[in-house]
C-alpha atoms as a PDB file:
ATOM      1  CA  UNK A   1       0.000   0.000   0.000  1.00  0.00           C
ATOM      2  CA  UNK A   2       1.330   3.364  -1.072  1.00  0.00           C
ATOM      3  CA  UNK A   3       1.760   5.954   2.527  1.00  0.00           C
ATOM      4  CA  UNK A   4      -0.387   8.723   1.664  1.00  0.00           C
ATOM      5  CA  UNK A   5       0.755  12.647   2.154  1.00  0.00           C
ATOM      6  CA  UNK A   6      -1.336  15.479   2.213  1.00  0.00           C
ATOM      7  CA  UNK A   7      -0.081  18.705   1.081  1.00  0.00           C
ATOM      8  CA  UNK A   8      -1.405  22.049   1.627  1.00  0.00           C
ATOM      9  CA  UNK A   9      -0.714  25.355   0.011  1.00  0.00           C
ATOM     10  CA  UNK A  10      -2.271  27.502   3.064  1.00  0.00           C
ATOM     11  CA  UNK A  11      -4.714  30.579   3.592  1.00  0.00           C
ATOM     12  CA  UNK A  12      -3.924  33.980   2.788  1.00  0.00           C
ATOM     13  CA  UNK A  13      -4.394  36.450   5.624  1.00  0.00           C
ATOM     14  CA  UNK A  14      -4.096  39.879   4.532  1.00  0.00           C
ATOM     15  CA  UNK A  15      -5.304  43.167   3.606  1.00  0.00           C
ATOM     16  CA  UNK A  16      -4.984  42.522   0.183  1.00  0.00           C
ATOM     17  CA  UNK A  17      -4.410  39.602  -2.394  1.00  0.00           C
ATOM     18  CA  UNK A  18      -4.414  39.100  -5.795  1.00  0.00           C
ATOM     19  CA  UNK A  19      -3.755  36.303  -8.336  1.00  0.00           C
ATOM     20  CA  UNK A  20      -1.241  37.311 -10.533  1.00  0.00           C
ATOM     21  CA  UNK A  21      -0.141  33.720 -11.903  1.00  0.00           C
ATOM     22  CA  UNK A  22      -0.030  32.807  -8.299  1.00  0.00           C
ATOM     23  CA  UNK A  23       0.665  28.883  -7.967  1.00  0.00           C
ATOM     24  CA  UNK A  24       2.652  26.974  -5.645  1.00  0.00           C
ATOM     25  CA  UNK A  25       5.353  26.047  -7.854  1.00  0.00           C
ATOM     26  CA  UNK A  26       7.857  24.583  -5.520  1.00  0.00           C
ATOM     27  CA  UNK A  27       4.531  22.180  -3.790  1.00  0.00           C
ATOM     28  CA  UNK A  28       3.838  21.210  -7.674  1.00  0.00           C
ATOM     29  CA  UNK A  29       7.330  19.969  -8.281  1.00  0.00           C
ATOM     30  CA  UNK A  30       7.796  18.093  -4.571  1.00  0.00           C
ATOM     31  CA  UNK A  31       3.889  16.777  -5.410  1.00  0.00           C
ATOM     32  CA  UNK A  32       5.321  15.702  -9.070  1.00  0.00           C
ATOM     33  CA  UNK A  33       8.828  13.909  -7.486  1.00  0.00           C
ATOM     34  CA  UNK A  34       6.781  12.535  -4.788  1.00  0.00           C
ATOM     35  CA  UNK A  35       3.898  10.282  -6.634  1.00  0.00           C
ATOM     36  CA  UNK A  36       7.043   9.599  -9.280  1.00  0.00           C
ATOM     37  CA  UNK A  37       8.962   8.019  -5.888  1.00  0.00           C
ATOM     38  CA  UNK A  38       5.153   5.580  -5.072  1.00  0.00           C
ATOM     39  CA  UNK A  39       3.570   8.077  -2.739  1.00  0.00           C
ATOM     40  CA  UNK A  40      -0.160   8.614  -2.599  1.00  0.00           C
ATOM     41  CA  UNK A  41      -0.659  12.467  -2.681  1.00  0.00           C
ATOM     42  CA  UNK A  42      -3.158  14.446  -1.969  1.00  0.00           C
ATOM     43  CA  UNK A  43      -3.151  18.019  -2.924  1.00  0.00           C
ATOM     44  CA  UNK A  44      -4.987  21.031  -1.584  1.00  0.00           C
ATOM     45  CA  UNK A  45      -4.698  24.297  -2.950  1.00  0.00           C
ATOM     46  CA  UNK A  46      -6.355  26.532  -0.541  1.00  0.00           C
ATOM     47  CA  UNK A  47      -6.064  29.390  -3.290  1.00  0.00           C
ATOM     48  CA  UNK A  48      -8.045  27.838  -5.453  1.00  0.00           C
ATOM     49  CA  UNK A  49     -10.643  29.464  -7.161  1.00  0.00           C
ATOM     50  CA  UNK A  50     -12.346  26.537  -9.310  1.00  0.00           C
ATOM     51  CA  UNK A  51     -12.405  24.175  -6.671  1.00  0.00           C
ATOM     52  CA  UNK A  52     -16.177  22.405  -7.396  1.00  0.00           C
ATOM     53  CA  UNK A  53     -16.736  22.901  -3.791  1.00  0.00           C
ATOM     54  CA  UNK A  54     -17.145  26.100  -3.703  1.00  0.00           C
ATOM     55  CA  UNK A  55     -20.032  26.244  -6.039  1.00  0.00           C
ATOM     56  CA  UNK A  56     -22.699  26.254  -3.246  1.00  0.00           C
ATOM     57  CA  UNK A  57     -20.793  28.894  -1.369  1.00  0.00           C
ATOM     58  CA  UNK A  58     -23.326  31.769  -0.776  1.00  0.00           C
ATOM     59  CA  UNK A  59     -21.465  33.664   2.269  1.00  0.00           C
ATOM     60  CA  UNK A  60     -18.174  34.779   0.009  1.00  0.00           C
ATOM     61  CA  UNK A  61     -18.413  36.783  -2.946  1.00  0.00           C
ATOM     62  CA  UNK A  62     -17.752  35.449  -6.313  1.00  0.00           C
ATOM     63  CA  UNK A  63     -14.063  36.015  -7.494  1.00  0.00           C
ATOM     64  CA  UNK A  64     -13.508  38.429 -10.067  1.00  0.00           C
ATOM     65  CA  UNK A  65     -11.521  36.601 -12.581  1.00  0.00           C
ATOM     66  CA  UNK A  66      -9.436  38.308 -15.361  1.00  0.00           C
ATOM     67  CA  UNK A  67      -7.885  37.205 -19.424  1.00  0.00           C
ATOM     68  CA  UNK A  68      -5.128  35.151 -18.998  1.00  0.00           C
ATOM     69  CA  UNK A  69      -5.848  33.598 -15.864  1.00  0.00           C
ATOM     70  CA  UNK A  70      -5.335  36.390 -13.347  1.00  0.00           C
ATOM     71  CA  UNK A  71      -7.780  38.312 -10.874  1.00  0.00           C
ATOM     72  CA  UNK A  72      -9.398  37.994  -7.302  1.00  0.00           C
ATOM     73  CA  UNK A  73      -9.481  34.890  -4.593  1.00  0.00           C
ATOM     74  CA  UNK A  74     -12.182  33.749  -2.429  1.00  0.00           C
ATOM     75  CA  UNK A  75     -12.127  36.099   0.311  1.00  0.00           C
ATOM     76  CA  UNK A  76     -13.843  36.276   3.518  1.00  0.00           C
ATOM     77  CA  UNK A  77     -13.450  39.566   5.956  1.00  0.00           C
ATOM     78  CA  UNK A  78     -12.352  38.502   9.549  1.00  0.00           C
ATOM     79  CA  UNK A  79     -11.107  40.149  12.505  1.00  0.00           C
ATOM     80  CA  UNK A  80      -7.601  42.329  12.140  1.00  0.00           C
ATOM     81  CA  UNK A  81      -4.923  41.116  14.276  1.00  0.00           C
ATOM     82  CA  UNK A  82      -4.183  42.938  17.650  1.00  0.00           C
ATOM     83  CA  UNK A  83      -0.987  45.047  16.131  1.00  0.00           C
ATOM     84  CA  UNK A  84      -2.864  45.537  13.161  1.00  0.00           C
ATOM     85  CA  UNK A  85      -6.428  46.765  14.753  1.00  0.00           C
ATOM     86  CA  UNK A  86      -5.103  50.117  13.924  1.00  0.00           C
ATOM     87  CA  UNK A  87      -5.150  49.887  10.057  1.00  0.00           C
ATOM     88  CA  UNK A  88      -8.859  51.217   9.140  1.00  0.00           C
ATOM     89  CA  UNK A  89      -9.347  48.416   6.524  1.00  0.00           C
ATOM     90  CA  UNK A  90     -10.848  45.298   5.729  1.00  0.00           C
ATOM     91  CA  UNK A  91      -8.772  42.639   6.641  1.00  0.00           C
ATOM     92  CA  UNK A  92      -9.362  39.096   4.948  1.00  0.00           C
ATOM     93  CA  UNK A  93      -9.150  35.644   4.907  1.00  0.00           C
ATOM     94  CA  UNK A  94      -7.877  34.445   0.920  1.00  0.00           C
ATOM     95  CA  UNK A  95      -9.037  31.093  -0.550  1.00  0.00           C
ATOM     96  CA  UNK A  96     -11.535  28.132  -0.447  1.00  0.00           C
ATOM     97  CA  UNK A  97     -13.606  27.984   3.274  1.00  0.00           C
ATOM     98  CA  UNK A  98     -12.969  26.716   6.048  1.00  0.00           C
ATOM     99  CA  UNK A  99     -15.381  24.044   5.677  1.00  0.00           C
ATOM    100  CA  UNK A 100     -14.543  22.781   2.481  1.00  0.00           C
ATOM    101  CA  UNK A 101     -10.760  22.413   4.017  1.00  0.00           C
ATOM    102  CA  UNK A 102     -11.991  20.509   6.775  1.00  0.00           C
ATOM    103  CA  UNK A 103     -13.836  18.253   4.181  1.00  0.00           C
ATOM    104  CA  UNK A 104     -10.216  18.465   1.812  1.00  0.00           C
ATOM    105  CA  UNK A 105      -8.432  17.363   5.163  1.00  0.00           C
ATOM    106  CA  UNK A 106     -10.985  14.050   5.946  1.00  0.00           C
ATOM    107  CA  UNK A 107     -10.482  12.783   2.345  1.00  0.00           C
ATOM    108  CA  UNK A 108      -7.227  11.107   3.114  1.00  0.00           C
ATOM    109  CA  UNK A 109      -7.433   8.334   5.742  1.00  0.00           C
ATOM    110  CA  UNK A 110      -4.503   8.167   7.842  1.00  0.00           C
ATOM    111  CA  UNK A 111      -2.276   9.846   6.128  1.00  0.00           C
ATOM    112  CA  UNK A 112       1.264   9.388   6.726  1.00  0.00           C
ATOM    113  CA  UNK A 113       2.538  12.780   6.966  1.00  0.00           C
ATOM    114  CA  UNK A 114       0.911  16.346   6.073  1.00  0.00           C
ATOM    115  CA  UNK A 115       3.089  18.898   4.247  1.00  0.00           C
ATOM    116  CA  UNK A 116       2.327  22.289   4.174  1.00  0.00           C
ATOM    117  CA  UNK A 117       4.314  25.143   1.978  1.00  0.00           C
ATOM    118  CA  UNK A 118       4.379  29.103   3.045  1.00  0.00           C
ATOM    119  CA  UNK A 119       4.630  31.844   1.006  1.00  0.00           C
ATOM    120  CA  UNK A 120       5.151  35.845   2.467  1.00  0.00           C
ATOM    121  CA  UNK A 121       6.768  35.801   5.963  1.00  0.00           C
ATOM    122  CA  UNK A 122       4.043  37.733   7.315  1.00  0.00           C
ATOM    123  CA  UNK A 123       1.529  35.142   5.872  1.00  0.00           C
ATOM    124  CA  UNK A 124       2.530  32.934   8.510  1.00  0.00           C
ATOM    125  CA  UNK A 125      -1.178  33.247  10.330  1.00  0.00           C
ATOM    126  CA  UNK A 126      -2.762  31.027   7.874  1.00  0.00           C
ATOM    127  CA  UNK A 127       0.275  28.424   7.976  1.00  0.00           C
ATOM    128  CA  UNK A 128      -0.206  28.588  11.626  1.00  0.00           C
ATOM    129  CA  UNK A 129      -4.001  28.043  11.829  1.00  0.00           C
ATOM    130  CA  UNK A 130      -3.778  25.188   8.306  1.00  0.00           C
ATOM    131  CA  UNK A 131      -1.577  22.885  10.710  1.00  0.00           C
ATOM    132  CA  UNK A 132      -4.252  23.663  13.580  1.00  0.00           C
ATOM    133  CA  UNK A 133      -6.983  22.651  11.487  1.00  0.00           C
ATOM    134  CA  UNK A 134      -4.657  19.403  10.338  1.00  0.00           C
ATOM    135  CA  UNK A 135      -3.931  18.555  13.755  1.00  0.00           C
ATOM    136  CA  UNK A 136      -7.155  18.405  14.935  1.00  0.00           C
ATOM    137  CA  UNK A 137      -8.482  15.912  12.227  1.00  0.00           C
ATOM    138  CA  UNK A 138      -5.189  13.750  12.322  1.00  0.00           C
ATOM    139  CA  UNK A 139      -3.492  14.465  15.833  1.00  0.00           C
ATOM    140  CA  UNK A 140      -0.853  11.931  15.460  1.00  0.00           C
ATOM    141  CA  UNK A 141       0.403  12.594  12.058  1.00  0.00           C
ATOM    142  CA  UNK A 142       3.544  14.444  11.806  1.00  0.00           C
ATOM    143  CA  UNK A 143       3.091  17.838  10.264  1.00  0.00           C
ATOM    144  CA  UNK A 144       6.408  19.713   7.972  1.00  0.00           C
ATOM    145  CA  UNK A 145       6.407  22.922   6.745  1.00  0.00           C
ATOM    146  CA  UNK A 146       8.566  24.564   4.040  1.00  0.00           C
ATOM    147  CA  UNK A 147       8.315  27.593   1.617  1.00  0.00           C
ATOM    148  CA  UNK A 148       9.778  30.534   2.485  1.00  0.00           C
ATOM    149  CA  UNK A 149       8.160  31.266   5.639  1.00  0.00           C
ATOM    150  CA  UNK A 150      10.213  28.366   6.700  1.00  0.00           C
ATOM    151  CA  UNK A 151      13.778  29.395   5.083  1.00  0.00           C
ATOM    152  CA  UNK A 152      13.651  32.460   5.949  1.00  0.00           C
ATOM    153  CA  UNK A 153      12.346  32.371   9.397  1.00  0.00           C
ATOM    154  CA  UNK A 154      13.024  28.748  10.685  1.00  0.00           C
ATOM    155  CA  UNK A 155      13.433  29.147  14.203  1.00  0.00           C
ATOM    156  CA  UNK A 156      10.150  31.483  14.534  1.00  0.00           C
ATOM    157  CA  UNK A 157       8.095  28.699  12.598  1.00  0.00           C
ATOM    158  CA  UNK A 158       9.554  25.803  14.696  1.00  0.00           C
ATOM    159  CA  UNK A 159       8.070  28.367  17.686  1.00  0.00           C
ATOM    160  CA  UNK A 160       5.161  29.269  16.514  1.00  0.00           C
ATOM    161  CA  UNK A 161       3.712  27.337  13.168  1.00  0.00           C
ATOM    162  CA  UNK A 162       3.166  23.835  15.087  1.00  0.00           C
ATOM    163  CA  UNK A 163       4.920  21.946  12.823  1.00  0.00           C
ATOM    164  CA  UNK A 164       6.978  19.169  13.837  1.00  0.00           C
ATOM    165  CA  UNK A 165       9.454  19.847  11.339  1.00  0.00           C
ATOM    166  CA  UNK A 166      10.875  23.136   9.101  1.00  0.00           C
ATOM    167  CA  UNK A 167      12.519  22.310   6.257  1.00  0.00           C
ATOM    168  CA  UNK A 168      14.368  25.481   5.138  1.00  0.00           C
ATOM    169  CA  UNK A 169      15.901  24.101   1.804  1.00  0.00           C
ATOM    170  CA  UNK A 170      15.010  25.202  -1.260  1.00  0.00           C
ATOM    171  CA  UNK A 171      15.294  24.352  -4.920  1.00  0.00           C
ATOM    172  CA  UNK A 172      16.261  20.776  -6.069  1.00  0.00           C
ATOM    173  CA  UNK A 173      17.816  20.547  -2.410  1.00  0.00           C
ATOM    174  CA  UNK A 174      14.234  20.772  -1.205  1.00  0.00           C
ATOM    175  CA  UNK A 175      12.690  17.204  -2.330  1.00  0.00           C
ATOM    176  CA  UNK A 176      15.793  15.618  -0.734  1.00  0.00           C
ATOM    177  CA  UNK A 177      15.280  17.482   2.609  1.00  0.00           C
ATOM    178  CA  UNK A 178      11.737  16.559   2.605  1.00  0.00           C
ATOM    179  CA  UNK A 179      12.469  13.253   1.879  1.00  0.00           C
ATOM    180  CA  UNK A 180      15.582  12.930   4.335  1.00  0.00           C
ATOM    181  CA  UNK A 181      12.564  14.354   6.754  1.00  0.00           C
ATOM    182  CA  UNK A 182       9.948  11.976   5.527  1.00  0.00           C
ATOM    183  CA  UNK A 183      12.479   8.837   6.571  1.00  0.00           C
ATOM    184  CA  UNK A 184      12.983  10.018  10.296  1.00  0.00           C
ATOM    185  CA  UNK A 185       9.343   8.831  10.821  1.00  0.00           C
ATOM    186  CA  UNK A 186       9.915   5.972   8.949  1.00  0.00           C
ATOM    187  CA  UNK A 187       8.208   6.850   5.935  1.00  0.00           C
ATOM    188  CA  UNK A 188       9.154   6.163   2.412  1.00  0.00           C
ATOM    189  CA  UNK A 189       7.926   5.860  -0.831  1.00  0.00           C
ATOM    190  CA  UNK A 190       8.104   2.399  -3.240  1.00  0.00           C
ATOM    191  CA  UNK A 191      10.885   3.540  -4.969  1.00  0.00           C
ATOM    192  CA  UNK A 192      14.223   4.861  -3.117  1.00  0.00           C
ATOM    193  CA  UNK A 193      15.648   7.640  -5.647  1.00  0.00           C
ATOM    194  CA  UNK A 194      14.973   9.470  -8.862  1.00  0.00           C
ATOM    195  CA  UNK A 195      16.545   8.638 -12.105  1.00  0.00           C
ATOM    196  CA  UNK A 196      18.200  11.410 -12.274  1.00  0.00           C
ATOM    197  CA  UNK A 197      18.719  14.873 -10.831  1.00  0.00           C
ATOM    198  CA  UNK A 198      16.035  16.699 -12.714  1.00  0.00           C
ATOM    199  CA  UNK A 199      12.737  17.416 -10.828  1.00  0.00           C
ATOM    200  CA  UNK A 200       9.859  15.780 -12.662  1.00  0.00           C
ATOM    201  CA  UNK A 201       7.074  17.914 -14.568  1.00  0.00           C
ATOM    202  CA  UNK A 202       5.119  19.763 -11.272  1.00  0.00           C
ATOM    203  CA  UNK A 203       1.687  18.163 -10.828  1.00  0.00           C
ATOM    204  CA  UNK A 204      -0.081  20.630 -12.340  1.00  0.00           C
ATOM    205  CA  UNK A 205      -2.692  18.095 -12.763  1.00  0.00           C
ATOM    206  CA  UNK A 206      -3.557  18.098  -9.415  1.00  0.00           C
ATOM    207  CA  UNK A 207      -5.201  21.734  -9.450  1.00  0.00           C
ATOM    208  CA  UNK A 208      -8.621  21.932  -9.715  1.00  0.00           C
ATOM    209  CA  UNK A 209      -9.073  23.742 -13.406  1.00  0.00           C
ATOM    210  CA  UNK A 210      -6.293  25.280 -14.887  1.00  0.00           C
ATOM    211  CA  UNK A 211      -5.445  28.670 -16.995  1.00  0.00           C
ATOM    212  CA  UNK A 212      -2.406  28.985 -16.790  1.00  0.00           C
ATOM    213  CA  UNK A 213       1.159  27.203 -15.897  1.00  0.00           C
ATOM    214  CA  UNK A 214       4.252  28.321 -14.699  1.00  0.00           C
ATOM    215  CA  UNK A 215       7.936  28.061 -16.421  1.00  0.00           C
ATOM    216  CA  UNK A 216      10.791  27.936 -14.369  1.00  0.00           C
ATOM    217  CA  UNK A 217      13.512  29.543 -16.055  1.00  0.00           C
ATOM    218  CA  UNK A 218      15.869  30.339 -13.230  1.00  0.00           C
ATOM    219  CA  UNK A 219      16.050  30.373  -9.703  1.00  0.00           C
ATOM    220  CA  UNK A 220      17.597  32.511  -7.142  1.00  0.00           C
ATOM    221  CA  UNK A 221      18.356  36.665  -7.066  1.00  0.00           C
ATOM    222  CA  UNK A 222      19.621  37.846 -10.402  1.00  0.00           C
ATOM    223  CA  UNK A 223      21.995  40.280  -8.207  1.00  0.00           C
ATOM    224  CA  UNK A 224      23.089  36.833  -6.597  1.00  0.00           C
ATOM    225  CA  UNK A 225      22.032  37.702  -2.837  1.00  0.00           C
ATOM    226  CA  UNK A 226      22.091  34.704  -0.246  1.00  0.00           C
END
């Protein structure tokens, strides 16, 4: 039997957010290398605006899409933050509801491990409150978080994010972190390596409805900062 991960692209909180060819790239290409190595993965894209669960939802307004695949996410006003109660805006929740992630979360029995990505450093809320959410549906799964929440700020996210585990590598030195991860709960997939060193295609397929993908042409700063 293949061990099943879930992985999660988290929430948005902000006062603002917009979809301009926003996908989680670096989740699509561990997702791809993952089901290549005999995992069973289940994706969930809380950005998503064509999940089919959302259909019925009547208390968020209809996302404003755009030509070429770009425009508005589900959003749904909540509370500001203490520190940021002072900001006379609207301050928002971004992506699918909280019910329909609950429902995402349920649709993998016992997984064996839940990975979750982060994006902005100061998105961290909805990282935080996506591994609450996981841990209260599978308590004794082990939960790892990456993105660049977690490089950048690794010892704040080991604090504060409730993961059990930051992986802060990035790049092609990512999947072997997560994997090197994966094995210290005894986890691994059918197969023990790639063929080679190139990522596979990222599981684009995985998204629900698609306008758009993304081509990876380069990666790091172009003025070569650490």
């Amino acid at each position: 039997m293949k061990p099943g991960l879930i992985l999660i692209n988290p929430w948005i909180y902000d006062f603002a957010a917009f979809d301009l060819w926003s996908k989680p790239l670096g989740l699509l290409y561990i997702a791809g290398t993952l089901r290549k190595l005999g995992f069973d993965i289940h994706l969930i894209d809380c950005h998503s605006v064509h999940h089919p669960g959302m259909k019925s939802e009547r208390s968020t307004p209809l996302p404003r899409r755009q030509s070429f695949g770009t425009g508005k996410f589900w959003r749904k006003e909540v509370p500001r933050p203490p520190l940021l109660k002072h900001i006379p805006r609207p301050f928002s929740r971004y992506g699918i509801s909280r019910e329909l992630l609950v429902h995402e979360l349920k649709g993998m029995e016992n997984p064996a491990a839940i990975l979750v990505t982060s994006l902005m450093t100061y998105w961290y809320p909805g990282v935080k409150e996506v591994i609450s959410l996981a841990r209260e549906i599978h308590p004794e799964v082990p939960v790892l978080v990456g993105g660049i929440y977690g490089n950048f700020c690794r010892e704040h996210a080991l604090e504060f994010s409730g993961a059990d585990q930051v992986v802060g590598e990035t790049g092609l030195t990512a999947t072997n972190a997560v994997l090197s991860a994966l094995r210290k709960y005894g986890i691994e997939g059918e197969t023990e390596s790639l063929e080679s060193d190139r990522l596979p295609y990222p599981a684009f397929d995985m998204l629900h409805g698609i306008d758009y993908v993304l081509c990876q042409t380069s990666a790091g700063c172009s003025w070569r900062c650490r």
